[in-house]
PDB file of N, CA and C in Angstrom:
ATOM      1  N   UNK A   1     -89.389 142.509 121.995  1.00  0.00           N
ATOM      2  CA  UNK A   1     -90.063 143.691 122.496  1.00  0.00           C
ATOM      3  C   UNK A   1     -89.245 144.949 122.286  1.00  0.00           C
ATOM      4  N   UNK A   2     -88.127 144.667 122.176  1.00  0.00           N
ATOM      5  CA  UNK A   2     -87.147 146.093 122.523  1.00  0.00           C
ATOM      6  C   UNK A   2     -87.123 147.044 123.507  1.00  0.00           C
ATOM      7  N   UNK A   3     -86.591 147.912 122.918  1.00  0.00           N
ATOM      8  CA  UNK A   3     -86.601 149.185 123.961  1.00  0.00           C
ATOM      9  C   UNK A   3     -87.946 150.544 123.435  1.00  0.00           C
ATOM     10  N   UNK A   4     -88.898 149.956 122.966  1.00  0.00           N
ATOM     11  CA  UNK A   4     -90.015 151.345 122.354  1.00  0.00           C
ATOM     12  C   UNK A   4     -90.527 151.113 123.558  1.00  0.00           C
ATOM     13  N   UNK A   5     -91.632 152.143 123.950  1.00  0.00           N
ATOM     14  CA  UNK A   5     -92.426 151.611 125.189  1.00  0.00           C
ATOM     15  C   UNK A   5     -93.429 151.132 124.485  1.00  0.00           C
ATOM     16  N   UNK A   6     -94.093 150.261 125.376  1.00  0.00           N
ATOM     17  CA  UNK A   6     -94.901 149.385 125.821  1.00  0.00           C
ATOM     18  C   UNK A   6     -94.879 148.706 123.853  1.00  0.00           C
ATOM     19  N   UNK A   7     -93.896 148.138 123.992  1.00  0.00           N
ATOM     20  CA  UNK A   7     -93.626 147.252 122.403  1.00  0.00           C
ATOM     21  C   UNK A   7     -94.324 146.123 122.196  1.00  0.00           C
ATOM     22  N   UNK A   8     -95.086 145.539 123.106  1.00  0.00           N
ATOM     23  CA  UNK A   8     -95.879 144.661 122.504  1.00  0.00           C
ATOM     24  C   UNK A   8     -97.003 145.015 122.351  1.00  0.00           C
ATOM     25  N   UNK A   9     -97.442 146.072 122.577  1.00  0.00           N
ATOM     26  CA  UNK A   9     -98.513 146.787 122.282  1.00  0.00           C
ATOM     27  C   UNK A   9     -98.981 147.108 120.181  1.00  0.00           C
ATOM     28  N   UNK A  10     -99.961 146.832 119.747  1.00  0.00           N
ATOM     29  CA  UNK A  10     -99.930 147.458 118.661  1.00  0.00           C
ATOM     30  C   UNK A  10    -100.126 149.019 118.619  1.00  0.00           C
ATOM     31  N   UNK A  11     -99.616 149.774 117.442  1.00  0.00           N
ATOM     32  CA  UNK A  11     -99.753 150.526 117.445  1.00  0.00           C
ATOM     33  C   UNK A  11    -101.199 151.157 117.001  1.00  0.00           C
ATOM     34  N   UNK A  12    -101.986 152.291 118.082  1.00  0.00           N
ATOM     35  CA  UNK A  12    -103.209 152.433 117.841  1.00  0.00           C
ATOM     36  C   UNK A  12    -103.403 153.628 118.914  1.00  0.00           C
ATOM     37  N   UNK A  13    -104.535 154.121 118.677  1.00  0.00           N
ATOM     38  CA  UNK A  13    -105.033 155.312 119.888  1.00  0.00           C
ATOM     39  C   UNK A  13    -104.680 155.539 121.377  1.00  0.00           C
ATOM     40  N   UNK A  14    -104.553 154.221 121.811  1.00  0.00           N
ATOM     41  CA  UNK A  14    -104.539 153.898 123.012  1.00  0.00           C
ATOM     42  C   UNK A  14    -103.034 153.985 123.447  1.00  0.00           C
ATOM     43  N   UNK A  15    -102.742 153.317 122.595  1.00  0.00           N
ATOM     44  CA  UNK A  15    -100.816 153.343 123.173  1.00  0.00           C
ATOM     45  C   UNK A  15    -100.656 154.500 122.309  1.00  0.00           C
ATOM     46  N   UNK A  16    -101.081 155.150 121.835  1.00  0.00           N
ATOM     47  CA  UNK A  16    -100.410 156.747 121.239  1.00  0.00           C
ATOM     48  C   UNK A  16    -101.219 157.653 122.653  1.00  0.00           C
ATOM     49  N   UNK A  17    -101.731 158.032 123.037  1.00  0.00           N
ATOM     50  CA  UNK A  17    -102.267 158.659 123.933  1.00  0.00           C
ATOM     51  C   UNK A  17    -101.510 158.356 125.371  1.00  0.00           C
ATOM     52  N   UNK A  18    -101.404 156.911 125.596  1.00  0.00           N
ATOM     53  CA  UNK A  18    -100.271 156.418 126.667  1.00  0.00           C
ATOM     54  C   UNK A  18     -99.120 157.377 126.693  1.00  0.00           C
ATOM     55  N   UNK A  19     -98.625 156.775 125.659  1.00  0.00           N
ATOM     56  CA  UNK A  19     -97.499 157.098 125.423  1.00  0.00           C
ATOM     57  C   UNK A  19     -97.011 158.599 126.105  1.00  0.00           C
ATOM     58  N   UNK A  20     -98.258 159.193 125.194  1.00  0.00           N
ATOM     59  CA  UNK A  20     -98.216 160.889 124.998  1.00  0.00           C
ATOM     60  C   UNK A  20     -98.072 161.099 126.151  1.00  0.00           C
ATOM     61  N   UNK A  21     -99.072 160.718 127.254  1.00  0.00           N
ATOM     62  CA  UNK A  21     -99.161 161.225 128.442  1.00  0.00           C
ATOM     63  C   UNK A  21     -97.958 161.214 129.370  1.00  0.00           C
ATOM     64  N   UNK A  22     -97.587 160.057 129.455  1.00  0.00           N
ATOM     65  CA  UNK A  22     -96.527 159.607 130.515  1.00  0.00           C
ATOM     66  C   UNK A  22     -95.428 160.403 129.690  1.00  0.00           C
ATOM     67  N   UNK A  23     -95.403 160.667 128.517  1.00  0.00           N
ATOM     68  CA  UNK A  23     -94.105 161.633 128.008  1.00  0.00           C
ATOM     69  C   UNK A  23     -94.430 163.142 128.621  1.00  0.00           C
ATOM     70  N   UNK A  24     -95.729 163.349 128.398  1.00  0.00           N
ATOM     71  CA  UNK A  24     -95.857 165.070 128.968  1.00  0.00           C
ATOM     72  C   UNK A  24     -95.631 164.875 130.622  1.00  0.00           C
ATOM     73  N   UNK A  25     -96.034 163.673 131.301  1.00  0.00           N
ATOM     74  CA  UNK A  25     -96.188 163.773 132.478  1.00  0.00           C
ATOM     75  C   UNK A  25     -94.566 164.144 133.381  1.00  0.00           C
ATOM     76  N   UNK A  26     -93.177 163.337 132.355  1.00  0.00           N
ATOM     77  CA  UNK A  26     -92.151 163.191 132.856  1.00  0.00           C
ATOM     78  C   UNK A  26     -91.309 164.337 132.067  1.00  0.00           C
ATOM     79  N   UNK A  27     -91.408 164.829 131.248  1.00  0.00           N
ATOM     80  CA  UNK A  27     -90.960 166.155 130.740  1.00  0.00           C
ATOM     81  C   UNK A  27     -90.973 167.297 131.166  1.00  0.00           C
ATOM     82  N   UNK A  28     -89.793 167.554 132.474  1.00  0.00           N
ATOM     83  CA  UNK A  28     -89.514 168.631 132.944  1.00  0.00           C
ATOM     84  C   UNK A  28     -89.920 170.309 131.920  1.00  0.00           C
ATOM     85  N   UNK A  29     -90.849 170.979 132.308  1.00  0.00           N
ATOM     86  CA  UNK A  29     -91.438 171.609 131.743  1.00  0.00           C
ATOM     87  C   UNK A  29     -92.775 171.796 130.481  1.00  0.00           C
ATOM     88  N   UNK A  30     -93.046 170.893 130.379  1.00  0.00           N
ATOM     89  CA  UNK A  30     -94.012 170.787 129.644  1.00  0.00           C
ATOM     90  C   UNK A  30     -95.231 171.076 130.363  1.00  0.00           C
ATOM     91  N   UNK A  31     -96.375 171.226 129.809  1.00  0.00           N
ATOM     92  CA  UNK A  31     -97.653 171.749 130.012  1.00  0.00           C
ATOM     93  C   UNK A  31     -98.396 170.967 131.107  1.00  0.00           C
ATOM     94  N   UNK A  32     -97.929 169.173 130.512  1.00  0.00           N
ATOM     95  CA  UNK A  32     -98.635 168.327 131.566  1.00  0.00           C
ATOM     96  C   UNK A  32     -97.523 167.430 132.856  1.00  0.00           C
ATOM     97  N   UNK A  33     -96.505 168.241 132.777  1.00  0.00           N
ATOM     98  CA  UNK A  33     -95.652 168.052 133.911  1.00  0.00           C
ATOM     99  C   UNK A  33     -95.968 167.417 135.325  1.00  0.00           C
ATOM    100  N   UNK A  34     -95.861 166.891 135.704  1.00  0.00           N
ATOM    101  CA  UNK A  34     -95.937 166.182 136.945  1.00  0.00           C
ATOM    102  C   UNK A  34     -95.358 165.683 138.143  1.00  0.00           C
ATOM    103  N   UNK A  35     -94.590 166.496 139.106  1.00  0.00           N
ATOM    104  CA  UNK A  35     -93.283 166.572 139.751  1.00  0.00           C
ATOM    105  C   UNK A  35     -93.002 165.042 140.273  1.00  0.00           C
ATOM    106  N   UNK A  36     -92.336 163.808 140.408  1.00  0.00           N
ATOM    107  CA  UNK A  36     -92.187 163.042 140.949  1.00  0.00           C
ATOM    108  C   UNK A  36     -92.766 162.574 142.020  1.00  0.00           C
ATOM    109  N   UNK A  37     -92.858 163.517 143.181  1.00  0.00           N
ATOM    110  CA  UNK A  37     -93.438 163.141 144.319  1.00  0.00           C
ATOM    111  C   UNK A  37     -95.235 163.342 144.273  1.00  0.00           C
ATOM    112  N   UNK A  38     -95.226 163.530 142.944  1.00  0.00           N
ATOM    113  CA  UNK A  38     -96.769 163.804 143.275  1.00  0.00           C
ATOM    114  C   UNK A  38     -97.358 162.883 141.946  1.00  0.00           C
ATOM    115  N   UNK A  39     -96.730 162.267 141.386  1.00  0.00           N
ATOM    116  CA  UNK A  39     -96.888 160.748 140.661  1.00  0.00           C
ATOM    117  C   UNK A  39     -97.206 159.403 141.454  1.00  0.00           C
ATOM    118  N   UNK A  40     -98.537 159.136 141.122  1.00  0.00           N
ATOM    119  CA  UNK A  40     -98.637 157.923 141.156  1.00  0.00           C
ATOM    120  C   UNK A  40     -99.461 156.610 140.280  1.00  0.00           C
ATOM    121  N   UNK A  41     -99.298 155.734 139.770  1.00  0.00           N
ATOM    122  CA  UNK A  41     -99.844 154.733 138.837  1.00  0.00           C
ATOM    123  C   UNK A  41     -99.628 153.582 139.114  1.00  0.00           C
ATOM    124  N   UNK A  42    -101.201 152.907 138.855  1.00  0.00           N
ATOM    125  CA  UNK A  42    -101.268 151.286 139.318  1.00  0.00           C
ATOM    126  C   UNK A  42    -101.734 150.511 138.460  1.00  0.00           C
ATOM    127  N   UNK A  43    -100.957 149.699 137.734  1.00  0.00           N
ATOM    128  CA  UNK A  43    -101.603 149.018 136.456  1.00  0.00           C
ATOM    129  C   UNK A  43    -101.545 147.395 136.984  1.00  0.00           C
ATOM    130  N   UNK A  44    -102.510 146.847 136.746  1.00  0.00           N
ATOM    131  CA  UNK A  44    -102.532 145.269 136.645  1.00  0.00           C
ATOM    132  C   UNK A  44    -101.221 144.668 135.610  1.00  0.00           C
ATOM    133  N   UNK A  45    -101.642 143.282 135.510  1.00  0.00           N
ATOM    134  CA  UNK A  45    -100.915 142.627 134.124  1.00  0.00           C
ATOM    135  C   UNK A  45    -101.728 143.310 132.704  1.00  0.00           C
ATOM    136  N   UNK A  46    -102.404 143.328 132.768  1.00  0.00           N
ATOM    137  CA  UNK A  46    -103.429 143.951 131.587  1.00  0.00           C
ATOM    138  C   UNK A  46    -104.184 144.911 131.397  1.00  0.00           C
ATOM    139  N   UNK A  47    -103.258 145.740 132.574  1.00  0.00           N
ATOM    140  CA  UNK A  47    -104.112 147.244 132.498  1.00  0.00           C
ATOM    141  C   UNK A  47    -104.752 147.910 133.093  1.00  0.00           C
ATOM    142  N   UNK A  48    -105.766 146.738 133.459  1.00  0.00           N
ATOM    143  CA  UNK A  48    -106.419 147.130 134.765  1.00  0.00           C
ATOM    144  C   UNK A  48    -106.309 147.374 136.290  1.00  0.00           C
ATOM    145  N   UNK A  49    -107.113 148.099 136.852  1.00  0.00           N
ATOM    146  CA  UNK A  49    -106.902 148.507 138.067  1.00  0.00           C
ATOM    147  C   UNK A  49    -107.244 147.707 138.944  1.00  0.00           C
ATOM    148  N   UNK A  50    -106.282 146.984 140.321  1.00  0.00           N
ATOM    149  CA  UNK A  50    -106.940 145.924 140.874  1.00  0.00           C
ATOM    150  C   UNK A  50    -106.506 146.346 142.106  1.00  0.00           C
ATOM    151  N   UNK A  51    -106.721 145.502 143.054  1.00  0.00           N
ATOM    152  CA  UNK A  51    -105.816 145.197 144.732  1.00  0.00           C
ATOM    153  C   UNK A  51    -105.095 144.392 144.079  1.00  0.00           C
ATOM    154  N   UNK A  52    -104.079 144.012 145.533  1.00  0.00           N
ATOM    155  CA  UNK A  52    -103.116 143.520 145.077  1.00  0.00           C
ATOM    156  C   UNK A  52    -103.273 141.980 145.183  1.00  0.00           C
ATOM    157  N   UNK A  53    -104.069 141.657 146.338  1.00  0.00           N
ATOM    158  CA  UNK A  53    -104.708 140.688 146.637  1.00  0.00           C
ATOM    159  C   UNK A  53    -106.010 140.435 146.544  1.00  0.00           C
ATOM    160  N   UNK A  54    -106.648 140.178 145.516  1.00  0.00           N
ATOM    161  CA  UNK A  54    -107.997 140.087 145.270  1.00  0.00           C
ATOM    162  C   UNK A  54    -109.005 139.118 146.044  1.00  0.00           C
ATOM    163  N   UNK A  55    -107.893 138.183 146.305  1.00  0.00           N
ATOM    164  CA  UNK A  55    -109.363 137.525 147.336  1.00  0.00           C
ATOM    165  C   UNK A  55    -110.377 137.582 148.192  1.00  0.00           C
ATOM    166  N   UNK A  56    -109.925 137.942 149.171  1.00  0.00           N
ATOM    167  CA  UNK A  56    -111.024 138.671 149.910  1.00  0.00           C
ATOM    168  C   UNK A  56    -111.961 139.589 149.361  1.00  0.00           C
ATOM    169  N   UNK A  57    -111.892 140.159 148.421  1.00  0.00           N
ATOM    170  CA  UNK A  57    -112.362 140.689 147.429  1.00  0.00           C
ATOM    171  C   UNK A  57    -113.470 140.419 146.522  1.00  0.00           C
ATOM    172  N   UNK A  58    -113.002 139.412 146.349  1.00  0.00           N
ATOM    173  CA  UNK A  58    -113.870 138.249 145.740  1.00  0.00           C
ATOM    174  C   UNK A  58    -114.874 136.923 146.437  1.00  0.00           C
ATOM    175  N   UNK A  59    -114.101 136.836 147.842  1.00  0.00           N
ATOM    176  CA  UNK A  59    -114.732 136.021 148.524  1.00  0.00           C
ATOM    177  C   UNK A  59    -115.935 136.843 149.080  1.00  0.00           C
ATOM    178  N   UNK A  60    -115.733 138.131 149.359  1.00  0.00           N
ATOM    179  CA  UNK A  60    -116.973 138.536 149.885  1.00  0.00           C
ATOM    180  C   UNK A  60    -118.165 139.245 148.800  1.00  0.00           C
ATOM    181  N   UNK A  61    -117.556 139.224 147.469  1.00  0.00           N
ATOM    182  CA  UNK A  61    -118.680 139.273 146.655  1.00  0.00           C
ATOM    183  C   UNK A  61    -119.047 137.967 146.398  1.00  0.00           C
ATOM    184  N   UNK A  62    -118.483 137.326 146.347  1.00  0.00           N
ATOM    185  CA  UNK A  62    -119.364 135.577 146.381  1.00  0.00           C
ATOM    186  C   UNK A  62    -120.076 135.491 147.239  1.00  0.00           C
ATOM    187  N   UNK A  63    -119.938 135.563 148.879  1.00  0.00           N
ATOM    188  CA  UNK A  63    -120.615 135.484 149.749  1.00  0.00           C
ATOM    189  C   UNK A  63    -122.488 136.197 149.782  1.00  0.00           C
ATOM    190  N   UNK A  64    -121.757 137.450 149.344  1.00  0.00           N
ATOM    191  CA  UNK A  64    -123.074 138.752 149.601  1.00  0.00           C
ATOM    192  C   UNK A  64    -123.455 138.377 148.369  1.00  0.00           C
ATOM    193  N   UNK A  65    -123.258 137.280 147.111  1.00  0.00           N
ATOM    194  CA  UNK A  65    -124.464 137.167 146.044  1.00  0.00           C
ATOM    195  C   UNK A  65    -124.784 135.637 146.596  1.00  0.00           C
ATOM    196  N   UNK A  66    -124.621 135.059 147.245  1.00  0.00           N
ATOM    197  CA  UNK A  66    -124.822 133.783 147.795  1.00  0.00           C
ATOM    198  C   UNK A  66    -125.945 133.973 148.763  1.00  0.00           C
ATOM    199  N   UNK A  67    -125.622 134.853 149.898  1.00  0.00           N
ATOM    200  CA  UNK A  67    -126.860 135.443 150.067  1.00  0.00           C
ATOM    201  C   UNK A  67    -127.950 135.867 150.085  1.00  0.00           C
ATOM    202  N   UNK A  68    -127.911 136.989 148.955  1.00  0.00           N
ATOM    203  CA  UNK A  68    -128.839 137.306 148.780  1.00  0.00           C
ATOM    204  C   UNK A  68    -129.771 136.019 148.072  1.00  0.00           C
ATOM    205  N   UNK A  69    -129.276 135.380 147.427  1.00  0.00           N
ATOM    206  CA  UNK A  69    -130.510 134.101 146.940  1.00  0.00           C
ATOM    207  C   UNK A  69    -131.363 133.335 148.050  1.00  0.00           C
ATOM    208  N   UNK A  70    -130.683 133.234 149.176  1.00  0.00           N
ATOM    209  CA  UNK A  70    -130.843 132.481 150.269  1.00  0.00           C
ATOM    210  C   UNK A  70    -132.630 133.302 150.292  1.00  0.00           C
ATOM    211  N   UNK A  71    -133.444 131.997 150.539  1.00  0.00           N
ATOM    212  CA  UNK A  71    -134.431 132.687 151.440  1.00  0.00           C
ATOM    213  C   UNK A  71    -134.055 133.944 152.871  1.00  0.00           C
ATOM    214  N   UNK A  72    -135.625 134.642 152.876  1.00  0.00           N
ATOM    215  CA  UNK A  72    -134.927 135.191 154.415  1.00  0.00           C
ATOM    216  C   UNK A  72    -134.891 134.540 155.693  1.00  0.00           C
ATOM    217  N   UNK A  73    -135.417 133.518 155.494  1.00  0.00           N
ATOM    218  CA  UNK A  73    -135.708 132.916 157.260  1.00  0.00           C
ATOM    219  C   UNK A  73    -134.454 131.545 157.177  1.00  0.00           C
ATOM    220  N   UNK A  74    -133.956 131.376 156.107  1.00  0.00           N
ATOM    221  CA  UNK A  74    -132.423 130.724 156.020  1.00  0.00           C
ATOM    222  C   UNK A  74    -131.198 131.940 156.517  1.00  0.00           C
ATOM    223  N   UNK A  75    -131.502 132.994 156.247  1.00  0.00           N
ATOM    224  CA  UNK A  75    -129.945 133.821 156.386  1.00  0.00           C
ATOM    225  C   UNK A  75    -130.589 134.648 157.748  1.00  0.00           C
ATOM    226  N   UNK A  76    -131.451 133.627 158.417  1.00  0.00           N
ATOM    227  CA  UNK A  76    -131.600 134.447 160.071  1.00  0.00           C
ATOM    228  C   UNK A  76    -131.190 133.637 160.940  1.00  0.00           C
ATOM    229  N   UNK A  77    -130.459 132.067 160.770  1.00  0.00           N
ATOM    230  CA  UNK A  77    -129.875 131.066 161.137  1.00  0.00           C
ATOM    231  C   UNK A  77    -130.667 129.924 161.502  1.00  0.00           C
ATOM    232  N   UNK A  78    -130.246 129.063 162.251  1.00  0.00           N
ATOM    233  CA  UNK A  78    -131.205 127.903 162.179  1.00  0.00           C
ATOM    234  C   UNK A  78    -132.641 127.824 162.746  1.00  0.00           C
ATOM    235  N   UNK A  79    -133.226 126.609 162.494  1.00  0.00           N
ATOM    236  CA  UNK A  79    -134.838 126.832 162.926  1.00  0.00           C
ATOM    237  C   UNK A  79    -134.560 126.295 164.416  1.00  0.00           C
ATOM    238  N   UNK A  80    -135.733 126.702 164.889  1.00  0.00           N
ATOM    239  CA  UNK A  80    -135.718 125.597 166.205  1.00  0.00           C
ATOM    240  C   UNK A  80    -135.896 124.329 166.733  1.00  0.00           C
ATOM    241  N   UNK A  81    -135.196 123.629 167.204  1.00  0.00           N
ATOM    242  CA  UNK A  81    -135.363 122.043 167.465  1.00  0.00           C
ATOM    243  C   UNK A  81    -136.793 122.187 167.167  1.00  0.00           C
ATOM    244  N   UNK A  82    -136.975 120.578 166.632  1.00  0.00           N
ATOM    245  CA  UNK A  82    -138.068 120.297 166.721  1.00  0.00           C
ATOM    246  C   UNK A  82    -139.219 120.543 165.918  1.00  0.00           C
ATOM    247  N   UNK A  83    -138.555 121.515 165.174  1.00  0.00           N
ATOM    248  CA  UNK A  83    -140.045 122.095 163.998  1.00  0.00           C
ATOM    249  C   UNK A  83    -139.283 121.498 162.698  1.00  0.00           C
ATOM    250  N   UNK A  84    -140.486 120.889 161.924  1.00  0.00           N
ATOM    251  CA  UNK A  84    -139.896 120.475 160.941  1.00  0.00           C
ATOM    252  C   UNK A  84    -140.129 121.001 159.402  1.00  0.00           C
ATOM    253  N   UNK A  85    -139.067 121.342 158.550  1.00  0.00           N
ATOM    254  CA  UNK A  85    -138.245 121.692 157.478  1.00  0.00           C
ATOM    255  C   UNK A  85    -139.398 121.572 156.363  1.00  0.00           C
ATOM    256  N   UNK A  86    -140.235 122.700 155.929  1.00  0.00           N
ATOM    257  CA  UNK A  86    -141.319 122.256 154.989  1.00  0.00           C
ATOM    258  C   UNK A  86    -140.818 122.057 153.355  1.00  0.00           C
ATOM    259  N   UNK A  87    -141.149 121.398 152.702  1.00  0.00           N
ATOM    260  CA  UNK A  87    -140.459 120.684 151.512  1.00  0.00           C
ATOM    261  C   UNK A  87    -140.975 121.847 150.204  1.00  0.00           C
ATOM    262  N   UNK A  88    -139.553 121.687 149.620  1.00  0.00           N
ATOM    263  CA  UNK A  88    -139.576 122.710 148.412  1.00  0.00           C
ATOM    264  C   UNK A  88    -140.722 122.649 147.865  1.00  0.00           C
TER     265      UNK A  88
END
């Protein structure tokens, strides 16, 4: 990998524009300057923007599409003793 930034990257638009930025961003005086305390960036393993802990995250979009399939008189809780369960 060396010391280039982001070296396993090929070279292309994306990591030239990277690049560019975070160079204008940390270049005391430049146009796109950006004082330290007012920097901040959150990259995944691959770039993307995530929590840090996704589960819950995920468990409750599983849930709320699990849901919604449910009939409505299933996701209003059980029936009442005694009445019986009419067949698919």
């Amino acid at each position: 990998m060396g010391t280039t930034p982001l070296g396993s990257w090929n070279d292309g638009s994306a990591k030239r524009a990277i690049v560019g930025f975070v160079t204008s961003a940390a270049v005391e005086g430049s146009p796109g300057f950006v004082a330290p305390m007012d920097r901040a960036a959150v990259f995944d393993d691959d770039g993307t923007l995530w929590v840090e802990k996704p589960a819950p995250v995920q468990m409750a979009f599983v849930l709320g599409k699990l849901a919604a399939r449910l009939p409505r008189a299933e996701r209003t809780g059980p029936r009442p003793r005694g009445r019986a369960r009419p067949l698919p």
